[in-house]
Protein backbone atom coordinates (compact mmCIF):
# COMPACT_ATOMS: atom_id res chain seq x y z
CA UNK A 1 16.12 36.42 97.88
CA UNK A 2 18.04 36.67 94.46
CA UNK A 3 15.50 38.34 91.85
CA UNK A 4 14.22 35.90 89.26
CA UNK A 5 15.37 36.36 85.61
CA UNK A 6 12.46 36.79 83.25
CA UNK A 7 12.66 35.05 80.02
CA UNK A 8 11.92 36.88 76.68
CA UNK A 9 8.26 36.22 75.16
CA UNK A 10 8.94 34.18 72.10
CA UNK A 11 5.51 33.34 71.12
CA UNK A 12 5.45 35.93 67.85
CA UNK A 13 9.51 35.01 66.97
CA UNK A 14 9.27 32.71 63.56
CA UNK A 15 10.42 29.50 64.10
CA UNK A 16 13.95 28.74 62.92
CA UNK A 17 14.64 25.68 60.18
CA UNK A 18 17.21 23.52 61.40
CA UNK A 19 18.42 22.81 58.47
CA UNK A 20 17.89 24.85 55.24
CA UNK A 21 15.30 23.47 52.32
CA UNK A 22 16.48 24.22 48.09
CA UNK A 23 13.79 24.70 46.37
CA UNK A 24 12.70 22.18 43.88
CA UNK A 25 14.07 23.65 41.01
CA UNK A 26 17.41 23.93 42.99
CA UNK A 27 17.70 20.09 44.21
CA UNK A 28 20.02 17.71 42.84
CA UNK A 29 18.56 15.37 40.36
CA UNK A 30 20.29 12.48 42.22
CA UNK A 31 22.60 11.87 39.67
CA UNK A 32 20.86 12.73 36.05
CA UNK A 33 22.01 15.83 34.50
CA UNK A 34 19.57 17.55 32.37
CA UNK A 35 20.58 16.79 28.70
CA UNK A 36 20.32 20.29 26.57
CA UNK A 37 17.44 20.48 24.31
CA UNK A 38 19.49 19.48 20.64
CA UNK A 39 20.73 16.42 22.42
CA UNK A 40 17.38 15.10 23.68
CA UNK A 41 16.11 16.32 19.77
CA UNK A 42 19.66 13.81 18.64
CA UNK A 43 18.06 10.89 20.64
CA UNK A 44 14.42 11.03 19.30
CA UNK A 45 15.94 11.23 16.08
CA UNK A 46 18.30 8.13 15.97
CA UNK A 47 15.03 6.32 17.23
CA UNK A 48 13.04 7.22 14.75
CA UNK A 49 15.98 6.46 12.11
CA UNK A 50 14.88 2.60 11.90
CA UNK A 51 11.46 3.69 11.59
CA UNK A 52 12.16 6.20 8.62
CA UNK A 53 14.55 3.20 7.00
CA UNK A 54 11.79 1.10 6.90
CA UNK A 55 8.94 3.53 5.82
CA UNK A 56 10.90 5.56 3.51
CA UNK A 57 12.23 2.04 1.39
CA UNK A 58 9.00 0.10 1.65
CA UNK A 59 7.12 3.02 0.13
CA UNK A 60 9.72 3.80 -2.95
CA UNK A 61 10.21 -0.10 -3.71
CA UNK A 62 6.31 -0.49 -3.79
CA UNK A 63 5.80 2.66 -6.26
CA UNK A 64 8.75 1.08 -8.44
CA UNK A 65 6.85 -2.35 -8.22
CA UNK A 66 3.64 -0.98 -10.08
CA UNK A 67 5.63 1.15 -12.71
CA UNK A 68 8.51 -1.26 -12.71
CA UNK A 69 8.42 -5.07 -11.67
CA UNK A 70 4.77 -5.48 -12.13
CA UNK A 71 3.68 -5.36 -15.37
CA UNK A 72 -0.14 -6.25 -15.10
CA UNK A 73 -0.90 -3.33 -12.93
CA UNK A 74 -1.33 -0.65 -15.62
CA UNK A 75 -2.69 -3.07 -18.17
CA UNK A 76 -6.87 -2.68 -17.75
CA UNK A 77 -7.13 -6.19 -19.12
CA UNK A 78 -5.18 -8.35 -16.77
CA UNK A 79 -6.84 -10.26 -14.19
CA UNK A 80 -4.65 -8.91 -11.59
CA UNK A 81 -4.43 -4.88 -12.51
CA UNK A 82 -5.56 -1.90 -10.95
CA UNK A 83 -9.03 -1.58 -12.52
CA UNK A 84 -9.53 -5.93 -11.30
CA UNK A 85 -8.37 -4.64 -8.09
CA UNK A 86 -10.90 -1.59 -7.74
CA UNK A 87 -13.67 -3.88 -9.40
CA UNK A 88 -13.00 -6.24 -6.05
CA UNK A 89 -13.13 -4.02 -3.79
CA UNK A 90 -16.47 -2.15 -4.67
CA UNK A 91 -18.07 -5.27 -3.49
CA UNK A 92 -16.48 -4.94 0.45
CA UNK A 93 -15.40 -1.15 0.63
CA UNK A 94 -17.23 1.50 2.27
CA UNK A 95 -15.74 3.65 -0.31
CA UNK A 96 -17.72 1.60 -3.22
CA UNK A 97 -19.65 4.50 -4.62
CA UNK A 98 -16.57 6.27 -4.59
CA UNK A 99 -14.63 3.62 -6.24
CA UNK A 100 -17.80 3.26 -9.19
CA UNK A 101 -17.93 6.90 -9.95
CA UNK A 102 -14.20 7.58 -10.06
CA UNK A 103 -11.97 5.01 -9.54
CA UNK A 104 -13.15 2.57 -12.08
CA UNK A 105 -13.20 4.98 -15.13
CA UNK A 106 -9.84 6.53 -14.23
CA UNK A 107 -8.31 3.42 -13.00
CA UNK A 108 -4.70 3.82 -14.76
CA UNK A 109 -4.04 8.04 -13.94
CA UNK A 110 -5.19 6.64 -10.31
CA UNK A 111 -2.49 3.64 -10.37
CA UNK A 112 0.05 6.09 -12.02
CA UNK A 113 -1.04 8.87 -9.42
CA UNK A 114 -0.59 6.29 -6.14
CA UNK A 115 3.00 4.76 -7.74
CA UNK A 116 4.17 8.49 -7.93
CA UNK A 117 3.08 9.29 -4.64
CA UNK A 118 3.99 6.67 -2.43
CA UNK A 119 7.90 6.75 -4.59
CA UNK A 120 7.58 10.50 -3.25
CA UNK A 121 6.62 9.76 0.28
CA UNK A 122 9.64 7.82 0.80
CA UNK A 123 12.32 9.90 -0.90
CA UNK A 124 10.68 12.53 1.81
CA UNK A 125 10.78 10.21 4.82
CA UNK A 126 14.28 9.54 3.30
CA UNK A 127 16.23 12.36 3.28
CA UNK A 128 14.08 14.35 5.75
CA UNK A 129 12.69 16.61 3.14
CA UNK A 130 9.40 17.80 4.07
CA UNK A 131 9.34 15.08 5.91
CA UNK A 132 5.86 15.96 8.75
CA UNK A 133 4.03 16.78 5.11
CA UNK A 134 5.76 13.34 3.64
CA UNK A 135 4.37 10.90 6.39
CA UNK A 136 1.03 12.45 6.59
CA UNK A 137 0.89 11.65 3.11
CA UNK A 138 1.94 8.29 3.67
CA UNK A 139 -0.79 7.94 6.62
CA UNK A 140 -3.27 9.01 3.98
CA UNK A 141 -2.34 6.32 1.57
CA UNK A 142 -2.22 3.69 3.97
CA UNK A 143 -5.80 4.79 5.38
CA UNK A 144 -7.23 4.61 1.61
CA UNK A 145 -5.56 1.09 1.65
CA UNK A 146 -6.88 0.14 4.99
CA UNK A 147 -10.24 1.26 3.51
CA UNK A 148 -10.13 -0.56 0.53
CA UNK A 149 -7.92 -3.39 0.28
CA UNK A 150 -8.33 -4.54 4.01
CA UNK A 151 -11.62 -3.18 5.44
CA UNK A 152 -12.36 -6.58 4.72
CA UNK A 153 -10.10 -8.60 6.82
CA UNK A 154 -11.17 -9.89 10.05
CA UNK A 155 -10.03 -10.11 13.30
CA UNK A 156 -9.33 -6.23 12.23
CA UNK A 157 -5.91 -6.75 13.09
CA UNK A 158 -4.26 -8.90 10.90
CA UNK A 159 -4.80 -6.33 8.19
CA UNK A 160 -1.30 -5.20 7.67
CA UNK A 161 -2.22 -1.32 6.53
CA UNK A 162 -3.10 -0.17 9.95
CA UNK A 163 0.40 -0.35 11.00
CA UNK A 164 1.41 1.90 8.26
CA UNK A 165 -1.27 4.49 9.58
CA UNK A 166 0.15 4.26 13.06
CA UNK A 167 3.67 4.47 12.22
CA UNK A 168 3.50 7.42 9.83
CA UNK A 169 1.36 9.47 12.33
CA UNK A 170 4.08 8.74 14.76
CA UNK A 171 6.88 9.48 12.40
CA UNK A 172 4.70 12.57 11.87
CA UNK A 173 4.23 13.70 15.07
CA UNK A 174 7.81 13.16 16.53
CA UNK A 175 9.74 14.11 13.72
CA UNK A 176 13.24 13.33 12.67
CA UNK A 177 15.48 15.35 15.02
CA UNK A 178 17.94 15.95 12.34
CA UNK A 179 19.42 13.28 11.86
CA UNK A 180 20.69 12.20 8.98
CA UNK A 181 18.80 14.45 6.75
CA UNK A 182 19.08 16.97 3.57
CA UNK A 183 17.83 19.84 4.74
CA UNK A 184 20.72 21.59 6.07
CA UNK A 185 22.61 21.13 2.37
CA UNK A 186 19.17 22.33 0.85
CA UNK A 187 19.27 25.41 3.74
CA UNK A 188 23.14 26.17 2.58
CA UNK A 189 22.58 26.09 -0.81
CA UNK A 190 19.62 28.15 -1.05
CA UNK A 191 21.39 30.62 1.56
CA UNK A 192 24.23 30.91 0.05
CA UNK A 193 22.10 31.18 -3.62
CA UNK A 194 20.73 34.08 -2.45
CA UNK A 195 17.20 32.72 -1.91
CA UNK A 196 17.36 33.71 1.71
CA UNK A 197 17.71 36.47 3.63
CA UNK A 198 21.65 37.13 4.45
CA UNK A 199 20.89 36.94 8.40
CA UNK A 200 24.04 35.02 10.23
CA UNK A 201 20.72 33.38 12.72
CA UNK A 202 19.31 31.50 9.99
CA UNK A 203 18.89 28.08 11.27
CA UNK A 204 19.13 26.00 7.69
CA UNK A 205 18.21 22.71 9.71
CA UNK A 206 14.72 23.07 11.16
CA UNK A 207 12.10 21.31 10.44
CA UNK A 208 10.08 22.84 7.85
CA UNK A 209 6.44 22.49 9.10
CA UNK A 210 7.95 23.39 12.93
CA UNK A 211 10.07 26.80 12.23
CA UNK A 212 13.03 27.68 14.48
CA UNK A 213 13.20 30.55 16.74
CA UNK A 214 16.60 31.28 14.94
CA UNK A 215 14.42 31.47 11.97
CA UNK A 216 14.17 35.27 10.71
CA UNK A 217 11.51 35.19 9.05
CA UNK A 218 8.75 33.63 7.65
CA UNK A 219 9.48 34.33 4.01
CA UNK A 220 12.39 32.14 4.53
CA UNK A 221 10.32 29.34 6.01
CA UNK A 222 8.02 29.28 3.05
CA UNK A 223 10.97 29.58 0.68
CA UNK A 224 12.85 26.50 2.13
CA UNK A 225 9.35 24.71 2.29
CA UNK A 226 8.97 25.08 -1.99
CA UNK A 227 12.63 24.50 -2.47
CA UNK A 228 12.14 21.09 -0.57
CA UNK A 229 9.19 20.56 -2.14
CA UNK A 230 10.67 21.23 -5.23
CA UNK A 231 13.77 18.71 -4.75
CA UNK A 232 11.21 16.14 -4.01
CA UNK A 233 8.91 16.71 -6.66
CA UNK A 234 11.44 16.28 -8.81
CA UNK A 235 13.08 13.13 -7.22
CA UNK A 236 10.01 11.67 -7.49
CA UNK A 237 9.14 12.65 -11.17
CA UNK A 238 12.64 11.58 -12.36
CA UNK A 239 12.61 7.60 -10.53
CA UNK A 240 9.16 7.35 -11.55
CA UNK A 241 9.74 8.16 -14.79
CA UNK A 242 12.83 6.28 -15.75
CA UNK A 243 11.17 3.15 -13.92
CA UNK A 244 8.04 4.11 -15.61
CA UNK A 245 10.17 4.15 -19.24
CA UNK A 246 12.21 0.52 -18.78
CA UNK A 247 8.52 -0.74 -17.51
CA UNK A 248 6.44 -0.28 -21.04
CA UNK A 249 8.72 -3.43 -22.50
CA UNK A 250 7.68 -5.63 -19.77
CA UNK A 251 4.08 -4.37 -19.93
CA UNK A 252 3.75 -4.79 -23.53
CA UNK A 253 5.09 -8.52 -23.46
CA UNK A 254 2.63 -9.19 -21.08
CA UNK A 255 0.05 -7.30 -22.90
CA UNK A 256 1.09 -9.75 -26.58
CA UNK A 257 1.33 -12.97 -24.06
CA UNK A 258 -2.17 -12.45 -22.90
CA UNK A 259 -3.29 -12.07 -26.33
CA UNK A 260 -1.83 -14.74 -27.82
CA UNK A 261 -3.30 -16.67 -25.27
CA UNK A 262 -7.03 -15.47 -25.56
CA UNK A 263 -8.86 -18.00 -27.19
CA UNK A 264 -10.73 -17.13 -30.57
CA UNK A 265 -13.92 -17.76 -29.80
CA UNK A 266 -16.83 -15.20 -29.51
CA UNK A 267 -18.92 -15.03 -26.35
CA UNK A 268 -22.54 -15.33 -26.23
CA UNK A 269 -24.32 -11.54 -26.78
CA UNK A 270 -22.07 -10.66 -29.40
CA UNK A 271 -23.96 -11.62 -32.30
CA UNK A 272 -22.49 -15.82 -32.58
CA UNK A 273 -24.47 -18.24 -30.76
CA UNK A 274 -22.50 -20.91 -28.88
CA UNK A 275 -22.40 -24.44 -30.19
CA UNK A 276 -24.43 -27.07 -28.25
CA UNK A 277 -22.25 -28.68 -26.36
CA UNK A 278 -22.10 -32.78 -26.45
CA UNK A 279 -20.05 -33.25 -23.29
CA UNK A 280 -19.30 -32.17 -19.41
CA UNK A 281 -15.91 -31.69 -17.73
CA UNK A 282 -16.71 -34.82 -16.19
CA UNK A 283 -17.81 -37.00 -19.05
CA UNK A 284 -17.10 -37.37 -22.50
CA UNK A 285 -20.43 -37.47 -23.95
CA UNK A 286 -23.87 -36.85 -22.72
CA UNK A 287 -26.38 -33.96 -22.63
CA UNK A 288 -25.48 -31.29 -20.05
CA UNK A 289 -27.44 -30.43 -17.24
CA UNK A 290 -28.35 -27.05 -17.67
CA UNK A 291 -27.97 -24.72 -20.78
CA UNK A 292 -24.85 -22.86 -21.82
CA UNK A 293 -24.08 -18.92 -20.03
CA UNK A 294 -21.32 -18.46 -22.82
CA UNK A 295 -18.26 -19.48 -24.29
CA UNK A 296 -15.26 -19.17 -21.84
CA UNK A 297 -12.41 -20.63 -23.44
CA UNK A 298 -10.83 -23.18 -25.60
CA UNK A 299 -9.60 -26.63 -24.67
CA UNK A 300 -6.58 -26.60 -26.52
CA UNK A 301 -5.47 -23.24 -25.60
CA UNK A 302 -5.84 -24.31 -21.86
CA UNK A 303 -4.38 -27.54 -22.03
CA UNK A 304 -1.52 -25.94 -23.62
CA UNK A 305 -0.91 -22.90 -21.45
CA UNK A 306 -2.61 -24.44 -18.34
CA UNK A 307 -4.42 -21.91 -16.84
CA UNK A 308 -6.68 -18.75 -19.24
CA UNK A 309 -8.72 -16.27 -17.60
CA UNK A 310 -11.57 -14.89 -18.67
CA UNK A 311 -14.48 -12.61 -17.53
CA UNK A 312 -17.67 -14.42 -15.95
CA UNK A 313 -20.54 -13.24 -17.98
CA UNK A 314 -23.43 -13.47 -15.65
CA UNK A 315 -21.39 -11.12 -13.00
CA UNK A 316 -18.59 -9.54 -14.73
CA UNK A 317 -16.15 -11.11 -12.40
CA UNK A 318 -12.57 -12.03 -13.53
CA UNK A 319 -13.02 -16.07 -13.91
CA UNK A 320 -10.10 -18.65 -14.83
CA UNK A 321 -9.38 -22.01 -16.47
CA UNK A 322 -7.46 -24.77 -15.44
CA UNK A 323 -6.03 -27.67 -16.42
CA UNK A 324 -5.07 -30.86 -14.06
CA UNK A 325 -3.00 -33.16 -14.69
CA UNK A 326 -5.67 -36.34 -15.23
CA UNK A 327 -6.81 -34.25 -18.46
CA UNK A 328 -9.70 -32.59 -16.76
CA UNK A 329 -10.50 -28.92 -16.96
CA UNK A 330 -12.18 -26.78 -14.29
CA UNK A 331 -13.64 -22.91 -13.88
CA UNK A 332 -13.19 -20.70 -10.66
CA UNK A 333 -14.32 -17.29 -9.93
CA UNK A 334 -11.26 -15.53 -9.72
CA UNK A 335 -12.32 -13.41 -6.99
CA UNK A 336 -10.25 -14.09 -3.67
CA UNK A 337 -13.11 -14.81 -0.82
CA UNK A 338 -10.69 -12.71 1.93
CA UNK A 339 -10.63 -9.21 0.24
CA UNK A 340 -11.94 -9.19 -3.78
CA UNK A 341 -8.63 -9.41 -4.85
CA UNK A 342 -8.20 -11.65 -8.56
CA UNK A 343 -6.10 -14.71 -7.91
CA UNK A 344 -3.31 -16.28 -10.42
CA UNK A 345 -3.35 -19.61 -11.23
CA UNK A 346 0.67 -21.16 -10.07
CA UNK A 347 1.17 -23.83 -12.31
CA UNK A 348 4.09 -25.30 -10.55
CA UNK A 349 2.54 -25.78 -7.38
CA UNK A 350 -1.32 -26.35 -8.89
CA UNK A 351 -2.20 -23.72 -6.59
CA UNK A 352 -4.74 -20.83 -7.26
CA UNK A 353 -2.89 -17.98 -5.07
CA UNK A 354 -3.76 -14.34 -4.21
CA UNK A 355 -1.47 -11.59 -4.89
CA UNK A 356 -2.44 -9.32 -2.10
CA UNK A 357 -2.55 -11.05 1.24
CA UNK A 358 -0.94 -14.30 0.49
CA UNK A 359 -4.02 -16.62 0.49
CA UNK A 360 -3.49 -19.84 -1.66
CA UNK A 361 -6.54 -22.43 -3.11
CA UNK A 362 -6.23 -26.03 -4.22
CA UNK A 363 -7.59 -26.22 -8.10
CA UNK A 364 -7.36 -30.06 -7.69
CA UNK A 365 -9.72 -30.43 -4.91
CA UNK A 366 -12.25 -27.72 -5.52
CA UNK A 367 -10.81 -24.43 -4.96
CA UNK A 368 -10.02 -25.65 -0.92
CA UNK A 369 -8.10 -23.20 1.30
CA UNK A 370 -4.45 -23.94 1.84
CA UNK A 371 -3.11 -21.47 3.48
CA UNK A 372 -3.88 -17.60 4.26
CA UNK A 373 -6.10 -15.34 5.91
CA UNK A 374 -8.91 -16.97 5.06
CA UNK A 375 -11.77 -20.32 5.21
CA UNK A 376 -14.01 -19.73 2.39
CA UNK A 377 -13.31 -21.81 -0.63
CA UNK A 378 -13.26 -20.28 -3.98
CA UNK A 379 -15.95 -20.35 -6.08
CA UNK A 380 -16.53 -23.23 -8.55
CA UNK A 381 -18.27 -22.72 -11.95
CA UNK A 382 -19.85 -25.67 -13.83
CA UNK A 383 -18.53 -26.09 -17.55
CA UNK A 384 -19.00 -27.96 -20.41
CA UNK A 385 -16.53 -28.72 -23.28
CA UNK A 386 -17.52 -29.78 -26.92
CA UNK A 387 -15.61 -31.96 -27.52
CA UNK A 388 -16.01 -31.53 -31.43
CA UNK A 389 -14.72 -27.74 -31.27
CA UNK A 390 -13.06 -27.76 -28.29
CA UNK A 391 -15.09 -24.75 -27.00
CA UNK A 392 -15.49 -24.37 -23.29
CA UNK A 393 -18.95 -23.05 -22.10
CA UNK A 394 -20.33 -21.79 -18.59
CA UNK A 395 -23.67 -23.81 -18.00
CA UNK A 396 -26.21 -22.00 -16.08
């Protein structure tokens, strides 16, 4: 018989792949090529462009508003100015202590300080100068905000400083990727000043607050971050200043306008006691109710300017005067019921309307809510007019 042929013994052979396996790093990416690491830097950057746009011109325009277009906010005796606004919101803030013991007395260097700052914030978000430092600052203004001006809004979110927070943190956090910024002109001309090292690596464009590997050193990094400091410093020193400078004649019109329109009378505690009054607001003769708090204004002076404010002497709050068209004159706290802001008196719409979050009150139908973030009427105070002197008096 024909010998058998013995097979090999395969058992301890490794098993052969029938068809070879990349590793993962070595597989196609089914179509997507990697992008290199300045273009993916390119495309964070032209989506965070909007973002900057917005931030950077919101913040300048509202520090040239309170030097500038506004010129109540630096005057300490206008109903709508910085000190009126920190007197509102001690009553709301959890900052209030804070507010009493500092804000209050240094109201004005605190409104010059916040105009200066925020005009600085945005020429950094702007050009991309220090621009991580600039938005954290701008997230730290628009968290004092949220604690002051809106800590009393509710739902919480229709107060409109928490999206400020949010988007400068973001801004923060991403950065700018370089695009469309100053620091590569401020790089160039402080290399090529002599202000940093001579080293052919030097990457003039990095972030600041980030560093480059191509960066030499970090003598450099510090030097570029004072130079860019510097350039926005003094930006922000020069707009606010010049704004600051064409703002005094605006301030000091308003400043003669309110005077001229204060009535001459002299409230009750100074050393004059207020006439007896004859008449109410809502008739012509008769005893009043209740006996007067203090001389608040002058009939004459409100019928011809139609509105005067004046400051509620049982409280301190900013109170104002105004006159309807049937003749008839009638007293509101001035204090807006959303968030402590002072309301101004419209006279072309009769409305009683609140500077800061757009709520509006009828002063024909008792201080009723129109419109805004808000239900709670204004406050009505009970007057009487003598109608021999003219004097208008708060009755108790």
């Amino acid at each position: 018989m024909p010998r058998r042929r013995r097979m090999p013994n395969r058992a301890g052979a490794p098993r052969r792949q029938p068809y070879p396996v990349p590793a993962a790093s070595a597989r196609p990416s089914l179509g997507r090529v990697p992008l290199p690491r300045e273009a993916v830097d390119r495309r964070v950057g032209l989506a965070m462009l909007p973002l900057r746009a917005f931030l950077g011109f919101t913040f300048v325009f509202a520090g040239l508003d309170k030097l500038l277009f506004d010129p109540t906010f630096l005057d300490p005796h206008a109903p709508t100015s910085i000190l009126a606004q920190l007197q509102g919101f001690d009553r709301t803030s959890p900052l209030a202590p804070l507010i009493a013991a500092i804000g209050e007395p240094l109201a004005i260097p605190i409104g010059i300080l916040i105009a200066f700052s925020e005009i600085a914030v945005g020429l950094g978000v702007l050009s991309g100068l220090l621009l991580r430092l600039s938005a954290w600052g701008g997230a730290a203004i628009a968290t004092l905000l949220w604690l002051t001006a809106s800590w009393s809004i509710h739902p919480f979110y229709l107060g409109p400083d928490l999206p400020y927070i949010f988007a400068f943190t973001t801004l923060a956090l991403v950065g700018d990727g370089n695009v469309l910024t100053l620091r590569g002109a401020v790089g160039r001309w402080a290399w090529g000043s002599g202000l940093l090292d001579e080293v052919p690596a030097v990457d003039v464009t990095a972030e600041p607050l980030t560093g480059s590997l191509a960066t030499p050193s970090a003598l450099d990094l510090s030097r570029r971050r004072f130079l860019e400091g510097l350039f926005v410093g003094v930006a922000a020193l020069a707009v606010g200043g010049v704004t600051g400078w064409l703002g005094i004649g605006g301030r000091e019109a308003a400043a003669a306008a309110r005077l001229a329109a204060t009535p001459s009378t002299t409230p009750t505690g100074s050393g004059a006691s207020p006439p007896t009054p004859t008449s109410s607001v809502a008739a012509a003769s008769g005893p009043p109710a209740s006996a007067p708090a203090g001389v608040v204004g002058d009939l004459a002076s409100v019928k011809r300017t139609g509105s005067e404010v004046f400051t509620v002497p049982t409280s301190g709050d900013p109170g104002v005067l105004v006159a309807l068209a049937d003749g008839s004159v009638v007293a509101f706290d001035a204090v807006c019921t959303h968030a402590g802001c002072t309301v101004e008196y419209d006279p072309s719409q009769r409305v009683l309307a609140c500077p800061c979050h757009g709520a509006v009150f009828d002063a024909t139908a008792h201080g009723a809510v129109l419109a805004g973030p808000t239900n709670i009427p204004l406050v009505e105070l009970p007057i009487s007019i003598d109608q021999k002197t003219g004097r208008i008096s708060l009755t108790a």
